[in-house]
C-alpha atoms as a PDB file:
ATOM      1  CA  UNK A   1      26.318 -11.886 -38.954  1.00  0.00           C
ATOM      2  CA  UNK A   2      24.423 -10.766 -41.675  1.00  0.00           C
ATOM      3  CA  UNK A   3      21.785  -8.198 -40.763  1.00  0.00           C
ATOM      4  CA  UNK A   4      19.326  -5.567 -42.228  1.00  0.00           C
ATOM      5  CA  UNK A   5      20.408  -2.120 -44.175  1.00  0.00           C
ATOM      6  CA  UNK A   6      18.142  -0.177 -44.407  1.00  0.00           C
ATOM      7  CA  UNK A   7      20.226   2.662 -46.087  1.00  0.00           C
ATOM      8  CA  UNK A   8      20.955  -0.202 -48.949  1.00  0.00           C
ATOM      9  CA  UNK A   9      17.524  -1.276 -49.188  1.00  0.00           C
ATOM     10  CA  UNK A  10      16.249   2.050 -50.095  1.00  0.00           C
ATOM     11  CA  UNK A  11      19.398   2.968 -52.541  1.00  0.00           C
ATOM     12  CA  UNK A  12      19.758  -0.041 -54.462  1.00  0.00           C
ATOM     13  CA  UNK A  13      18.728   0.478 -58.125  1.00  0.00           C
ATOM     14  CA  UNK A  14      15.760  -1.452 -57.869  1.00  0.00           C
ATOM     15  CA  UNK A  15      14.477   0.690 -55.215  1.00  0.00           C
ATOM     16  CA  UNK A  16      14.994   3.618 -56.897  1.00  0.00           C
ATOM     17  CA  UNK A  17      13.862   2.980 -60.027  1.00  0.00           C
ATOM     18  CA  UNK A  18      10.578   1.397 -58.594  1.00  0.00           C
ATOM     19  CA  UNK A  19      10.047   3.762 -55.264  1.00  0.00           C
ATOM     20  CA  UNK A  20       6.298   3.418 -55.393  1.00  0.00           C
ATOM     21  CA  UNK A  21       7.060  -0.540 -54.704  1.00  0.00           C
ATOM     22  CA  UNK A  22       9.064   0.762 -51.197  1.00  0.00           C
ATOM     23  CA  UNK A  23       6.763  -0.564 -48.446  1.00  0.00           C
ATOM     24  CA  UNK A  24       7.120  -1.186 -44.887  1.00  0.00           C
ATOM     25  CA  UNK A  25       7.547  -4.540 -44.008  1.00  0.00           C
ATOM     26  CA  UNK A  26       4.737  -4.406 -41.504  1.00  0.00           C
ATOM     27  CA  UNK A  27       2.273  -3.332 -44.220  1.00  0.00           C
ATOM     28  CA  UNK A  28       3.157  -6.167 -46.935  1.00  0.00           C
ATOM     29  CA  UNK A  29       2.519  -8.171 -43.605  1.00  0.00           C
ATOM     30  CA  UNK A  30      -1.083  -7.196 -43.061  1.00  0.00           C
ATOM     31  CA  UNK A  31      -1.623  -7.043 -46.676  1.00  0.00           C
ATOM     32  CA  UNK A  32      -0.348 -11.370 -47.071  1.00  0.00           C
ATOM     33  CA  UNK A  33      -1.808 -12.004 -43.184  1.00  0.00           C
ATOM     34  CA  UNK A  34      -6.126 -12.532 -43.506  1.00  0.00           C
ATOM     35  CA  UNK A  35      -6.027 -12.945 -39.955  1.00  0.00           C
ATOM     36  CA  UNK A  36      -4.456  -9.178 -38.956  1.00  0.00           C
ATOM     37  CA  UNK A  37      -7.323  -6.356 -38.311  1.00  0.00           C
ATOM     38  CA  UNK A  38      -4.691  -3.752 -39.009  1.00  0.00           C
ATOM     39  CA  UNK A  39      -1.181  -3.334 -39.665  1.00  0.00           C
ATOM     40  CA  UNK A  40       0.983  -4.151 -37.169  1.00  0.00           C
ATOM     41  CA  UNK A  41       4.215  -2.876 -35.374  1.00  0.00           C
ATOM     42  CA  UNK A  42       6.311  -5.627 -35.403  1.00  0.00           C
ATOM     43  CA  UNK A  43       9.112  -4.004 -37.659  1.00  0.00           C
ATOM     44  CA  UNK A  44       9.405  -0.632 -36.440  1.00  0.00           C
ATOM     45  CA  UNK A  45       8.992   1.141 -39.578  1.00  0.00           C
ATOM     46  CA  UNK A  46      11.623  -1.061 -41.919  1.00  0.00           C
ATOM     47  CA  UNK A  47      11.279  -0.728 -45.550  1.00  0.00           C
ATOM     48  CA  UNK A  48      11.641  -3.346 -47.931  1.00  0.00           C
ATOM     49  CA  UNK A  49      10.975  -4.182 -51.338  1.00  0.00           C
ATOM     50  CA  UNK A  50       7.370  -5.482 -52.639  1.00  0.00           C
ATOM     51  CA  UNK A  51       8.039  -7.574 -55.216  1.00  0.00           C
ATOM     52  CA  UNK A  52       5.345  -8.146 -56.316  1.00  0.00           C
ATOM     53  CA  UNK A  53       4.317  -4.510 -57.366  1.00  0.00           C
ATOM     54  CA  UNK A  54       8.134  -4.449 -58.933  1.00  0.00           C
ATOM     55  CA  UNK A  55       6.998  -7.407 -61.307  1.00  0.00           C
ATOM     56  CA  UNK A  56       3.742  -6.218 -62.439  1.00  0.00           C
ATOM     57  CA  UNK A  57       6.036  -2.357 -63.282  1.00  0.00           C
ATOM     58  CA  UNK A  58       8.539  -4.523 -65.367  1.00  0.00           C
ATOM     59  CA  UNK A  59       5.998  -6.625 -66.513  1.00  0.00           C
ATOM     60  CA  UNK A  60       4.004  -3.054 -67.958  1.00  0.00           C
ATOM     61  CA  UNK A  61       7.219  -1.945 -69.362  1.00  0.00           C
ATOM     62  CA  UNK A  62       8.463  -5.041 -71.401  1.00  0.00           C
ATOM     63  CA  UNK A  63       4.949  -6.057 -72.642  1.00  0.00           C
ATOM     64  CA  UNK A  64       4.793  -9.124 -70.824  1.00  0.00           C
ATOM     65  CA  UNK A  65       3.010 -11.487 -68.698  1.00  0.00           C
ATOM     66  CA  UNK A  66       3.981 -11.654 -64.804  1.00  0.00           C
ATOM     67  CA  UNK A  67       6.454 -13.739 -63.446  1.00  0.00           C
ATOM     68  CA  UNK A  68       5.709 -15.302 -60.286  1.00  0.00           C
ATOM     69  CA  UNK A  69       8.091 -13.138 -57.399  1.00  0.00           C
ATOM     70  CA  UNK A  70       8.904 -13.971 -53.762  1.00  0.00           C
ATOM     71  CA  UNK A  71       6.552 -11.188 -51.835  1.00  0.00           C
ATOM     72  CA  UNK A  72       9.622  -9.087 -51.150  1.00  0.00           C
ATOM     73  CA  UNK A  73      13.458  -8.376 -50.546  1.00  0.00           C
ATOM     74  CA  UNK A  74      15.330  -6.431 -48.384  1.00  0.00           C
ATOM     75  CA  UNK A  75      19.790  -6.245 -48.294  1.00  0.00           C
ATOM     76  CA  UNK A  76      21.667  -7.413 -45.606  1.00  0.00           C
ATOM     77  CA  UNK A  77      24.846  -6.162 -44.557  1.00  0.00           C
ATOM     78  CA  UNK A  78      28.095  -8.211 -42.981  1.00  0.00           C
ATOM     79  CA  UNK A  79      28.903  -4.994 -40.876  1.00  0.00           C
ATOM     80  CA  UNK A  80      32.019  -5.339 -39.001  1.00  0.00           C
ATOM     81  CA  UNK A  81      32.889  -2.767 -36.349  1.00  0.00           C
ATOM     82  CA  UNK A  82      36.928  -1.692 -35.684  1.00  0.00           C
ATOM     83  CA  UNK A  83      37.009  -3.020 -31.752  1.00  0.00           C
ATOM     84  CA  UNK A  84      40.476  -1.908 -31.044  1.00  0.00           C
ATOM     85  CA  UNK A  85      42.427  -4.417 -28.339  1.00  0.00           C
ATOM     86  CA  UNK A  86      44.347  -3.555 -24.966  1.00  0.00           C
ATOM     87  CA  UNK A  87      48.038  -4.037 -25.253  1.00  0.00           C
ATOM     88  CA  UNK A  88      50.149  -2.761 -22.126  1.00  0.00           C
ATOM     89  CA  UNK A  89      47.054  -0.437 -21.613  1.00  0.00           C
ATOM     90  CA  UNK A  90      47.095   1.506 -24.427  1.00  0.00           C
ATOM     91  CA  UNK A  91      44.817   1.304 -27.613  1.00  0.00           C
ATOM     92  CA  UNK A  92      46.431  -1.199 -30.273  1.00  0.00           C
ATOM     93  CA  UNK A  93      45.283  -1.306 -34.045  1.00  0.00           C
ATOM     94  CA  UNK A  94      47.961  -3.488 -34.693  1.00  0.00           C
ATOM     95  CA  UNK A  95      46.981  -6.442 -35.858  1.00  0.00           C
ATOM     96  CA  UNK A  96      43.331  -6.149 -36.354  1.00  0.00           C
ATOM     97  CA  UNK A  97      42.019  -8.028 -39.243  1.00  0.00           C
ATOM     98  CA  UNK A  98      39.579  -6.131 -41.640  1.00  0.00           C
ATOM     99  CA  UNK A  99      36.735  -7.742 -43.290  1.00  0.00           C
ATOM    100  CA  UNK A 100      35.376  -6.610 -46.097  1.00  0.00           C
ATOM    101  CA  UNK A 101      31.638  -5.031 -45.734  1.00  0.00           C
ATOM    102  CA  UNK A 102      29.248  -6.434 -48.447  1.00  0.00           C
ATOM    103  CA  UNK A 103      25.334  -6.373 -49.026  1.00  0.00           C
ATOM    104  CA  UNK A 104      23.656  -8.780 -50.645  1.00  0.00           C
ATOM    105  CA  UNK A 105      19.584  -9.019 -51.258  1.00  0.00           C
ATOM    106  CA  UNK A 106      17.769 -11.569 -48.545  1.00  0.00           C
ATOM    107  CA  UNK A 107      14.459 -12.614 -50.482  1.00  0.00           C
ATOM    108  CA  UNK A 108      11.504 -13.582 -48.442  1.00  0.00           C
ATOM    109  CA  UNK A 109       8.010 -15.456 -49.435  1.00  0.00           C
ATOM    110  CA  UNK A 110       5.337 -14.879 -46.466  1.00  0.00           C
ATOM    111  CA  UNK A 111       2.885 -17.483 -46.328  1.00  0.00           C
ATOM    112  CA  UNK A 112       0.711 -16.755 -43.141  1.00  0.00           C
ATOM    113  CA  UNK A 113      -2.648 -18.157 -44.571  1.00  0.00           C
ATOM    114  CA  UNK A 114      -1.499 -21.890 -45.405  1.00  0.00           C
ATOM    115  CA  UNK A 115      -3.356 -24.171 -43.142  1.00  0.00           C
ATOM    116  CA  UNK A 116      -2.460 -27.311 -45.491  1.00  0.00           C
ATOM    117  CA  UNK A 117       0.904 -28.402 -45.953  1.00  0.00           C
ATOM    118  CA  UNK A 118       0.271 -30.069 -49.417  1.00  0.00           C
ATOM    119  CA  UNK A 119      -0.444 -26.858 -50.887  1.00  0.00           C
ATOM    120  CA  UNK A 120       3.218 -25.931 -50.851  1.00  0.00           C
ATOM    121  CA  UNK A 121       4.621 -26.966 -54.267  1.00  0.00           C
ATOM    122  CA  UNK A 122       8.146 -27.134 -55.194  1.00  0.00           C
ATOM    123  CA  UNK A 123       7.481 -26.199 -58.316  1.00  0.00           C
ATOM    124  CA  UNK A 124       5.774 -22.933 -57.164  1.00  0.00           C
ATOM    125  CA  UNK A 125       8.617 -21.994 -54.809  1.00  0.00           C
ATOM    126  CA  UNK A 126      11.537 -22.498 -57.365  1.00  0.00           C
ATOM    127  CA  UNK A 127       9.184 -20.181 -59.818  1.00  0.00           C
ATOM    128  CA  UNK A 128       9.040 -17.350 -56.993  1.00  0.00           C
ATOM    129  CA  UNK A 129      13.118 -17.962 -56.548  1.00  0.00           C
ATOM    130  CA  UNK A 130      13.829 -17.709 -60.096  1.00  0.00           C
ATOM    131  CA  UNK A 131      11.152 -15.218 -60.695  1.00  0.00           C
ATOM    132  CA  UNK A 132      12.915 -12.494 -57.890  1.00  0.00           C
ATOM    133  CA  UNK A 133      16.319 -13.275 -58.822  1.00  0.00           C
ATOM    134  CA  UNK A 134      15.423 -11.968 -62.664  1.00  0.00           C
ATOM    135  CA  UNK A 135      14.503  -8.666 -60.964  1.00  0.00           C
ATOM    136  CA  UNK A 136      18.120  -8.191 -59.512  1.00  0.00           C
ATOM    137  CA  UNK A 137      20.444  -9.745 -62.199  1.00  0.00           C
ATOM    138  CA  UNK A 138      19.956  -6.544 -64.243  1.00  0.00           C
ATOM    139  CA  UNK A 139      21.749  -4.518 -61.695  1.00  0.00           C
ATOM    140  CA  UNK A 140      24.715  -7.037 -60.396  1.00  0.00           C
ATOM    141  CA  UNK A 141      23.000  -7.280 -57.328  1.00  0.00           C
ATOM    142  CA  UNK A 142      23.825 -10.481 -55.636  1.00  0.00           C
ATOM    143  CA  UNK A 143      20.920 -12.720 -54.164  1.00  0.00           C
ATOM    144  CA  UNK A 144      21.708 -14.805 -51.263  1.00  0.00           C
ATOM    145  CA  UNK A 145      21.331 -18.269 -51.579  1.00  0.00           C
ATOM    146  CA  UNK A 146      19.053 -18.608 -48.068  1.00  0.00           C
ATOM    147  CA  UNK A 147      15.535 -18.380 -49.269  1.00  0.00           C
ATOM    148  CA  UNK A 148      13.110 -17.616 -46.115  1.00  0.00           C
ATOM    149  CA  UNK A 149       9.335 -18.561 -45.978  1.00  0.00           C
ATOM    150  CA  UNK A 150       7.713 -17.723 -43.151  1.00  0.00           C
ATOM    151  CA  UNK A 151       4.486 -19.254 -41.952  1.00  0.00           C
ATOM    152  CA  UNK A 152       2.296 -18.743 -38.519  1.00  0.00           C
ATOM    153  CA  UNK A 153       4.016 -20.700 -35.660  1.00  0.00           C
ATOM    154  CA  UNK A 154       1.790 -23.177 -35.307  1.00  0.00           C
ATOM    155  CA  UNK A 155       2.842 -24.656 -38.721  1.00  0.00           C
ATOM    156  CA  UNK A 156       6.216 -24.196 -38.523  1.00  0.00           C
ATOM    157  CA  UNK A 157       7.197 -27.657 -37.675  1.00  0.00           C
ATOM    158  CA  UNK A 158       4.871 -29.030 -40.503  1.00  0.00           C
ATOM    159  CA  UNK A 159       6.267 -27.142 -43.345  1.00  0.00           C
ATOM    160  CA  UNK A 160       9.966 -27.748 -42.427  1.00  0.00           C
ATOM    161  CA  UNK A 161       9.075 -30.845 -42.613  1.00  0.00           C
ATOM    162  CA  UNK A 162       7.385 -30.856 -45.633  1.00  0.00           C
ATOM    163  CA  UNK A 163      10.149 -28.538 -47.375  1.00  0.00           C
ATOM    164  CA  UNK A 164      12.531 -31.472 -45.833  1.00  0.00           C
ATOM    165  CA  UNK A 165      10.684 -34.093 -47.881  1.00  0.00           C
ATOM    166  CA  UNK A 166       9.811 -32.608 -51.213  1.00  0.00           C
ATOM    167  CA  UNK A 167      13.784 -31.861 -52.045  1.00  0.00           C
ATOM    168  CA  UNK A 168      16.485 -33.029 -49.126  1.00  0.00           C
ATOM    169  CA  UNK A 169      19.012 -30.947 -50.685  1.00  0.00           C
ATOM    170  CA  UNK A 170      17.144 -27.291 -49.932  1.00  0.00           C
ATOM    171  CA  UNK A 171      17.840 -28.374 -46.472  1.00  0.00           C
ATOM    172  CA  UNK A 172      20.601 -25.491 -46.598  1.00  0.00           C
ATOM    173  CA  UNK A 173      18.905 -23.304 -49.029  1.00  0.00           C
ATOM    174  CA  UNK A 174      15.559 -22.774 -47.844  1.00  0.00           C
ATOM    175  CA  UNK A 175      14.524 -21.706 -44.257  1.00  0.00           C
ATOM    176  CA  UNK A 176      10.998 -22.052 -42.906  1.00  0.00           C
ATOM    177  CA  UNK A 177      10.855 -19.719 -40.015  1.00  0.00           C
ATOM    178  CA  UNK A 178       8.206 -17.373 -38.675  1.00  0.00           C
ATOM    179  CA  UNK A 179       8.115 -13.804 -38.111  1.00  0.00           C
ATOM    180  CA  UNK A 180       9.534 -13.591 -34.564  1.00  0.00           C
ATOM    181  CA  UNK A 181      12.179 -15.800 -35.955  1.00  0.00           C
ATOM    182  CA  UNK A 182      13.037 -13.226 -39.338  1.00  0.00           C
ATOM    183  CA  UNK A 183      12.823 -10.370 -36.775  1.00  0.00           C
ATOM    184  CA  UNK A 184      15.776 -11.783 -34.526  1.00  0.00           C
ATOM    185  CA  UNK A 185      17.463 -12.884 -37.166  1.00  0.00           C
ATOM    186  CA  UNK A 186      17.623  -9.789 -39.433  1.00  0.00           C
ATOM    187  CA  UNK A 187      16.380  -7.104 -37.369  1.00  0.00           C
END
């Protein structure tokens, strides 16, 4: 199960090279969520990527106008612990299988102010996709192929719907969840 790193978040080279655009995940929440007073605790102090800010750096550097970015990006890890087994009681390595530990960058697109469906475009979405995966190619960083949008709960049901209908074959691609959902997920 693929799940947070923080340690790979913050050392990746796009972190590095772009350190002011290191944000807690809470904070890019409050900043996308109209209907928060304050910044929340809802991720404990987990650092991601703002993608956003990242673009409008490279988009400085190279002269260029802004590509449109997911709103940020975070690397999971497949961590898999050694779990010796009981043989005879006594501790047995034998025959454990290793699997090989890999990160790989988890984009996510919050959209907590929607109230209308129809203002979800595909064309929009694949522009945000594209846009974020331009930031990583650079650096042989691989992007996972799950794209996340989260929206409030009570439109959940709505905009998987919606994402269902405008392209049946993102059905594996793109998840609609919300942010309970990303938190057990990921978190």
């Amino acid at each position: 199960m693929l799940k947070y790193n923080k340690c790979d978040t913050l050392n990746n080279p796009v972190a590095i090279s772009n350190a002011n655009c290191v944000k807690l995940l809470d904070d890019i929440i409050f900043k996308d969520d109209d209907s928060l007073i304050k910044a929340g605790n809802l991720f404990q102090n987990n650092n991601v990527i703002d993608l956003d800010n990242v673009e409008i750096n490279l988009a400085k550097l190279e002269r260029r106008q802004q590509n449109k970015t997911m709103d940020c990006a975070f690397l999971v890890t497949n961590k898999i612990s050694l779990t010796p087994f009981r043989l005879n009681n006594n501790l047995n390595f034998r025959g454990v299988i290793f699997e090989r530990v890999y990160s790989n960058v988890q984009l996510v697109e919050l959209r907590l102010n929607f109230e209308n469906a129809k203002q979800v475009k595909q064309k929009d979405l694949q522009k945000k996709i594209d846009g974020s995966i331009r930031i990583f190619t650079p650096y042989n960083l691989s992007v996972r192929h799950l794209y996340i949008f989260v929206f409030q709960s009570s439109f959940l049901q709505q905009m998987r719907r919606r994402m269902r209908n405008m392209n049946p074959s993102w059905r594996r691609e793109y998840k609609v969840m919300h942010l309970a959902e990303l938190k057990a997920t990921y978190f």
